[in-house]
Protein backbone atom coordinates (compact mmCIF):
# COMPACT_ATOMS: atom_id res chain seq x y z
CA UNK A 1 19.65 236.51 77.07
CA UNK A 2 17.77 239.30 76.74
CA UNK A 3 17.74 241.78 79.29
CA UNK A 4 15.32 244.12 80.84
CA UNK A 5 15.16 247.28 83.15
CA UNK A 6 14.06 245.03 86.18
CA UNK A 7 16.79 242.96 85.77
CA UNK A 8 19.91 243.03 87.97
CA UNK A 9 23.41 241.12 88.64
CA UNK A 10 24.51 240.36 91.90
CA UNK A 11 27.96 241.94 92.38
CA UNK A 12 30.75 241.30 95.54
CA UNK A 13 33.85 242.69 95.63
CA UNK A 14 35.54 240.63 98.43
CA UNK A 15 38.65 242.17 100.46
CA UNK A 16 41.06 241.00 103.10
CA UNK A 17 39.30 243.73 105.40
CA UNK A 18 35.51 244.72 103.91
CA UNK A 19 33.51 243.24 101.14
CA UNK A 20 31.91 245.64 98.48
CA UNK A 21 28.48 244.38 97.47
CA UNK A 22 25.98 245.63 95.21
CA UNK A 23 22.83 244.86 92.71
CA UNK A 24 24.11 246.84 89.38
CA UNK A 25 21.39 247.01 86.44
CA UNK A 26 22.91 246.22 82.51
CA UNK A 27 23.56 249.78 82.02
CA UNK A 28 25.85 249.92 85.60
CA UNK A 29 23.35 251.58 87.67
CA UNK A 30 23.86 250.34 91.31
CA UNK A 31 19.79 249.64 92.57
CA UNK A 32 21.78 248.83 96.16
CA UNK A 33 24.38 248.56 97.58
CA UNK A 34 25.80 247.34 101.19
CA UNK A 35 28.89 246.62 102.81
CA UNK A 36 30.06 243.62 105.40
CA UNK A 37 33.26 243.12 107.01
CA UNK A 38 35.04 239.80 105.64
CA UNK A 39 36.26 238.79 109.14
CA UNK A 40 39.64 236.80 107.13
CA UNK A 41 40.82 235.63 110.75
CA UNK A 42 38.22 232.72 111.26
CA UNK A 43 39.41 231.22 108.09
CA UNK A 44 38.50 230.64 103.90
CA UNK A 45 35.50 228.31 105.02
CA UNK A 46 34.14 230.59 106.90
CA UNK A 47 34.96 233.12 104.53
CA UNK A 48 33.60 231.21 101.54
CA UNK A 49 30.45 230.75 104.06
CA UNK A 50 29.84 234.67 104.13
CA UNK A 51 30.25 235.40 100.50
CA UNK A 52 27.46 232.70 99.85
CA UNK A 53 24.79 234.13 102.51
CA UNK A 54 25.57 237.75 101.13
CA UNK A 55 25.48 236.71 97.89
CA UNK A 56 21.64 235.27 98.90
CA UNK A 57 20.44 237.69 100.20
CA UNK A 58 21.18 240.21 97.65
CA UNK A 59 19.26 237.81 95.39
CA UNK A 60 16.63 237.52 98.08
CA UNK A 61 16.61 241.71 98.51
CA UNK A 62 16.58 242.00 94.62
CA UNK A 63 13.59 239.88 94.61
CA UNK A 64 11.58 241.55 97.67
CA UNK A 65 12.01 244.79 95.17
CA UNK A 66 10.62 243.48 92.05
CA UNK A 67 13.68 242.89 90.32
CA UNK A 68 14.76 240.16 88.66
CA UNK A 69 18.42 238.57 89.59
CA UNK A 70 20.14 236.59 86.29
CA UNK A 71 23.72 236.26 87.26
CA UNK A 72 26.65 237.07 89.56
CA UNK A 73 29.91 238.72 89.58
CA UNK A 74 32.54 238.01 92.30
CA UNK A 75 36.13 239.74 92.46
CA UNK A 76 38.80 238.23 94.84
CA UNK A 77 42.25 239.27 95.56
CA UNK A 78 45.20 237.02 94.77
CA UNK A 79 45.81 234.28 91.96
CA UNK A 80 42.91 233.75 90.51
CA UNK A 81 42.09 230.93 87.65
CA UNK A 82 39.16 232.57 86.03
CA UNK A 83 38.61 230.20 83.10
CA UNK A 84 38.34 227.53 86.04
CA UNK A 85 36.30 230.29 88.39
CA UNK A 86 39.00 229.28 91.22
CA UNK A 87 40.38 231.80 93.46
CA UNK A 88 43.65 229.84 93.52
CA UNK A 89 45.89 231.35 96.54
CA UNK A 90 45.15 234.93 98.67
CA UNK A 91 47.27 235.50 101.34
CA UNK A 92 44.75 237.96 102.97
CA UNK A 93 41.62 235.39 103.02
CA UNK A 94 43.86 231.93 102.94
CA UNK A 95 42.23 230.84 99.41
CA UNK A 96 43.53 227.18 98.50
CA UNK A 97 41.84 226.27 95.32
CA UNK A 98 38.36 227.20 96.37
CA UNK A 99 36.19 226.72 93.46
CA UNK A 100 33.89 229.58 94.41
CA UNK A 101 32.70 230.51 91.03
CA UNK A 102 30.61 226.89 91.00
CA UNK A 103 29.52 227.71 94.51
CA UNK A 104 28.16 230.63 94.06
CA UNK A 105 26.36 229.34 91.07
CA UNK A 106 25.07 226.74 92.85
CA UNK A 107 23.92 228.48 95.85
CA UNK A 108 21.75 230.75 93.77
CA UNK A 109 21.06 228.60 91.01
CA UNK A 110 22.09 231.38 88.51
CA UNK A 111 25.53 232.15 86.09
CA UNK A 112 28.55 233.13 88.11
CA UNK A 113 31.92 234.54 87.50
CA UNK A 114 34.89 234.87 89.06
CA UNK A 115 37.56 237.46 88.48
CA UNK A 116 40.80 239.25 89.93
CA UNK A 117 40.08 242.52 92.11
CA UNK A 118 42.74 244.67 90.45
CA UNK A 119 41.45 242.97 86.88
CA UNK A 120 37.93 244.27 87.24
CA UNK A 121 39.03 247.12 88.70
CA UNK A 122 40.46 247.98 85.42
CA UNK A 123 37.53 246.45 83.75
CA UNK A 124 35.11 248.76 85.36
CA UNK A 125 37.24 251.67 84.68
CA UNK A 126 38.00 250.88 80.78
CA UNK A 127 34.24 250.46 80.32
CA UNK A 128 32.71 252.76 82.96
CA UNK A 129 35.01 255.31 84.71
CA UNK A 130 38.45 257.45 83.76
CA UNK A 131 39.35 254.82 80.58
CA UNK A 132 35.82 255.48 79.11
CA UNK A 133 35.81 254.76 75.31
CA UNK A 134 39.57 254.42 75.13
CA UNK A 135 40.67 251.37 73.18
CA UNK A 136 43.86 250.76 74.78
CA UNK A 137 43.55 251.23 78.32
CA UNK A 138 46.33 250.04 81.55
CA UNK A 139 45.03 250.39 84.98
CA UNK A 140 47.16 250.80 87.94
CA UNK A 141 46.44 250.01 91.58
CA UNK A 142 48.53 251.80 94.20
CA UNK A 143 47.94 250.60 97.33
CA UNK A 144 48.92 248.38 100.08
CA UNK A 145 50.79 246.40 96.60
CA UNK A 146 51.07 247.40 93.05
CA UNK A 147 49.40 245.56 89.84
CA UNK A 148 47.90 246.48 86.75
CA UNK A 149 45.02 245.84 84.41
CA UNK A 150 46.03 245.81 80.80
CA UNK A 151 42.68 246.16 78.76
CA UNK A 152 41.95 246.26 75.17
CA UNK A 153 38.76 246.90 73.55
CA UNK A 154 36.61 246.89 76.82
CA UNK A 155 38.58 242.96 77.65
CA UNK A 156 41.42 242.46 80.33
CA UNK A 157 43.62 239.59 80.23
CA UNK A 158 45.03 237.65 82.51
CA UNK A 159 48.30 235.92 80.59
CA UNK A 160 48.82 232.25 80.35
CA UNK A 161 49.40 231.84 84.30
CA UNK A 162 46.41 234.27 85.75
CA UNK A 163 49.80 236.91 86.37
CA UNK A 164 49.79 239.36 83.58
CA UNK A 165 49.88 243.06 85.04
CA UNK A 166 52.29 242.27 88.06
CA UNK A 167 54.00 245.85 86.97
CA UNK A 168 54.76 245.89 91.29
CA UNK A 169 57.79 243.30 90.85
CA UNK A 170 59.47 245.04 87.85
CA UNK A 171 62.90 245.77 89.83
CA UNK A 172 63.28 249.23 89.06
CA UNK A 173 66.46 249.22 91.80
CA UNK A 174 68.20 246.12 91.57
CA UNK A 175 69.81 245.15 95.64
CA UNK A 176 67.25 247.81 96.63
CA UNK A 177 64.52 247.23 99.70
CA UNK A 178 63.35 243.71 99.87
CA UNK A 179 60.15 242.90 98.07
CA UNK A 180 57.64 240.26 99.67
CA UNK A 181 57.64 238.06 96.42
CA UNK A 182 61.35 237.42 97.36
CA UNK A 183 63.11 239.47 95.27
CA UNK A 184 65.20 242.35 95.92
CA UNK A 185 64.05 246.44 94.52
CA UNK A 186 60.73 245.77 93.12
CA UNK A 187 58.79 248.89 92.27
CA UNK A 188 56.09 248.02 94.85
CA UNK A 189 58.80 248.19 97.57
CA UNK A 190 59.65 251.72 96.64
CA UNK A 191 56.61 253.02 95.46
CA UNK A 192 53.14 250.71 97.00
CA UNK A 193 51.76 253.07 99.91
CA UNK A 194 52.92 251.23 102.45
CA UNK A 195 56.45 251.31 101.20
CA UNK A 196 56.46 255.32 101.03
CA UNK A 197 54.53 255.47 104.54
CA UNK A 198 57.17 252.71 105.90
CA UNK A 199 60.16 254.36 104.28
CA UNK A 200 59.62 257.76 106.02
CA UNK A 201 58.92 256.29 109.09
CA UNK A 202 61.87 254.38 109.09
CA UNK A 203 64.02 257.87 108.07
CA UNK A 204 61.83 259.71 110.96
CA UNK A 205 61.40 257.67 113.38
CA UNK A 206 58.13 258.42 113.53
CA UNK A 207 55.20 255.38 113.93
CA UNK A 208 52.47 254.92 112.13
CA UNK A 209 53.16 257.12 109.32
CA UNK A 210 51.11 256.94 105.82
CA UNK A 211 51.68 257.49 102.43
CA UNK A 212 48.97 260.94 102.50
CA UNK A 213 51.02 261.91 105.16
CA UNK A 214 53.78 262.25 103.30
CA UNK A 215 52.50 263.32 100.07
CA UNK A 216 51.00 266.01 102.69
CA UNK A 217 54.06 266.84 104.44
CA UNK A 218 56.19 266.89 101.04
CA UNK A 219 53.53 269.71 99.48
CA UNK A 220 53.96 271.75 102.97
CA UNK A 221 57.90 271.66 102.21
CA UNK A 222 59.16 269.05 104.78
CA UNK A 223 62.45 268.20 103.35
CA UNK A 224 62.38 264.62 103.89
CA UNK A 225 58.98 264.18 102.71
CA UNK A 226 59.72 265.37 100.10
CA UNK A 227 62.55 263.38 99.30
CA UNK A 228 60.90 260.53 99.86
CA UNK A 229 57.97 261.24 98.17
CA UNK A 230 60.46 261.81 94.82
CA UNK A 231 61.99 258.92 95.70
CA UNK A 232 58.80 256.82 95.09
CA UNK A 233 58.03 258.72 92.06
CA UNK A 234 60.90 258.62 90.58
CA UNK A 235 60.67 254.43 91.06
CA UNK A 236 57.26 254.71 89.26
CA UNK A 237 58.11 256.45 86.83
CA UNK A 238 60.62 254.06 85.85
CA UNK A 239 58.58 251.19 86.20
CA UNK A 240 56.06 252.93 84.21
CA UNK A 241 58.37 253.35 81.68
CA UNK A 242 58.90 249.36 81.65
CA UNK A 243 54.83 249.57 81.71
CA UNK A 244 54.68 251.02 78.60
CA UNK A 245 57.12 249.29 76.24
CA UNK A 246 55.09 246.44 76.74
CA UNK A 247 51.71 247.59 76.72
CA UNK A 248 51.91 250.84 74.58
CA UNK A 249 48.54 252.01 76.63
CA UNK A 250 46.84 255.11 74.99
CA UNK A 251 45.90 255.94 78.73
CA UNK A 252 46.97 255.27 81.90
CA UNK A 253 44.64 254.78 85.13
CA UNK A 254 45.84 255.18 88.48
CA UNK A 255 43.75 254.07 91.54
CA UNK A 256 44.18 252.68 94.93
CA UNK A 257 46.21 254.53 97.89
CA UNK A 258 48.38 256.81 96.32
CA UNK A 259 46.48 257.98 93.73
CA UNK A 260 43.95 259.49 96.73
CA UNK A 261 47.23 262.43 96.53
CA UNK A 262 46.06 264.02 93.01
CA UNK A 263 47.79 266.03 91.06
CA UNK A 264 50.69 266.24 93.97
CA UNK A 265 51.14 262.45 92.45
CA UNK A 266 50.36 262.82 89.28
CA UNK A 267 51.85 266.17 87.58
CA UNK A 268 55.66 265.41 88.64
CA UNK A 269 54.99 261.72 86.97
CA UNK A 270 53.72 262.82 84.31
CA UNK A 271 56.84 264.93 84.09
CA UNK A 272 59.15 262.28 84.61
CA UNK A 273 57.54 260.03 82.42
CA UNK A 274 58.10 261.96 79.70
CA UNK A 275 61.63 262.81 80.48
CA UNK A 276 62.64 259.40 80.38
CA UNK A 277 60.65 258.41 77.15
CA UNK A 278 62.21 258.23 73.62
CA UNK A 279 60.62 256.85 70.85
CA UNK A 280 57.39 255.06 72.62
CA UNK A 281 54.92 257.70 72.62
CA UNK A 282 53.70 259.19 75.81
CA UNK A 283 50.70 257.88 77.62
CA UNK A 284 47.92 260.13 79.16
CA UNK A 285 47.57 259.60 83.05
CA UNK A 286 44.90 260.19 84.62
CA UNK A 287 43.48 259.11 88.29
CA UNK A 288 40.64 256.50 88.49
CA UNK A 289 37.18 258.12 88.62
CA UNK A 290 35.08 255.31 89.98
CA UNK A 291 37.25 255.01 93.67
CA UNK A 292 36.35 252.01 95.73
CA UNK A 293 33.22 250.66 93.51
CA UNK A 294 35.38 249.94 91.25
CA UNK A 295 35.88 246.38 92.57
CA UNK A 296 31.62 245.72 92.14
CA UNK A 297 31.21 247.84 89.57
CA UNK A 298 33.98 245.46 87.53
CA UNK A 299 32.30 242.03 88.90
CA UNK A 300 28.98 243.38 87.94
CA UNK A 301 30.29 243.92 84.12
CA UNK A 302 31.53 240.17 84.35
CA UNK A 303 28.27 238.64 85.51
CA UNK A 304 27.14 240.80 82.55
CA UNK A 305 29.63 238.76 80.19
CA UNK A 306 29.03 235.71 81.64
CA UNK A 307 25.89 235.96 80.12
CA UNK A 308 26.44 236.51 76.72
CA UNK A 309 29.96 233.80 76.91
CA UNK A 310 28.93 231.25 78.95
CA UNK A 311 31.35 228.74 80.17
């Protein structure tokens, strides 16, 4: 298809707490944008029920403005089966093999796609943000979890099962913290932002405590912020190291939580990155550029591809 300067994609970035949604034009420009909250506690039908009526009347405002809507983009946390366009499990909406790729379609009577949040995350910032005209690119999203977006050449993949990237479960301390996936010192129980905020709360006492807090307190020379703050970059580090024997990125993109710290984050990695590594060569890091539109920005550049690959 041929595209022109009035024409638009319809892109949602769906959370367990907000949804992201914009109308991005083929060269990425966002024409609008608008946020809803997802509401997850009434349920994934009522859930799949929002993302449909937001996802009209984007088309519907794209329209009332002259522009012309030719596909959709949607990004959804959790196991996702994008050949299939089925968001396959998400603990934080209660997915079960909702087929929302077709429903989408069908709703607006356009090409849909369906992806993983932390995948076009990566896609967006490979093609549009920090990863710009790199080749080999690994994005890494520190938040409330850890995963990563290996992309090559402007493509992510997604492995055989939908679970290539899961760098958070490397065990990087085996018999360490437990992990929610089961196991036992995975790096996301160490390193996620939660885990850092939860881990110096624990040593302090303290409530409510969050992983800029600590990076905060640590730079201000609170002792045990600061050991726990090396304590969760010392984790990364290692699981970066892990990272990049199997990816061999040319750069590496952080985003999410913990990246909001900076330099305070990412100078003593990048130190300890390179004191670990021996013969793999040393990846830049750099923090993600594009923040939280990341998420649209990366299910607009999929309703993009859908075009020219369609299923």
């Amino acid at each position: 298809m041929t595209l022109g300067s009035g024409d638009v994609v319809i892109a949602l970035d769906v959370g367990g707490t907000g949804m992201k949604c914009a109308l991005v034009s083929p060269s990425g420009t966002v024409r609008h944008a608008e946020r809803h909250p997802t509401l997850a506690r009434r349920g994934p039908e009522a859930v799949t029920a929002t993302i449909l009526d937001i996802a009209a009347g984007l088309a519907a405002r794209a329209r009332a403005d002259g522009l012309r809507p030719v596909a959709a983009g949607v990004a959804v946390p959790g196991v996702v089966d994008e050949e299939s366009g089925t968001a396959v499990w998400s603990s934080n909406i209660g997915f079960r093999d909702v087929p929302l790729r077709d429903l989408v379609a069908k709703r607006l009577g356009l090409p849909a796609a369906l992806g993983h949040d932390v995948r076009v995350g990566g896609l967006a910032e490979a093609r549009l943000g920090a990863g710009r005209d790199q080749r080999h690119v690994l994005f890494i999203a520190i938040g409330t979890g850890i995963a990563a977006a290996p992309v090559v050449d402007g493509r992510t993949f997604a492995g055989a099962h939908g679970a290539a990237g899961e760098v958070g479960h490397i065990i990087v301390r085996p018999g360490g913290p437990p992990c929610g996936c089961g196991a036992r010192g995975c790096l996301e129980s160490i390193s996620s932002a939660s885990a850092v905020g939860r881990r110096y709360a624990e040593l302090s006492g303290e409530e409510e405590v969050t992983a800029y807090d600590v990076a905060t307190r640590a730079a201000t020379g609170d002792e045990l912020a600061n050991r726990v703050w090396t304590e969760a970059i010392d984790a990364l580090a290692d699981g970066l190291l892990t990272a990049q024997a199997l990816y061999d990125a040319g750069i590496v993109v952080l985003g999410g939580g913990l990246a909001e710290a900076g330099e305070a984050l990412l100078s003593p990695l990048r130190t300890a990155l390179a004191d670990r590594i021996t013969f793999h060569r040393v990846p830049r890091i750099v923090r993600a550029a594009l923040g939280d539109t990341a998420g649209s920005l990366g299910a607009a550049l999929l309703a993009l591809d859908s075009l020219e690959n369609p299923t």
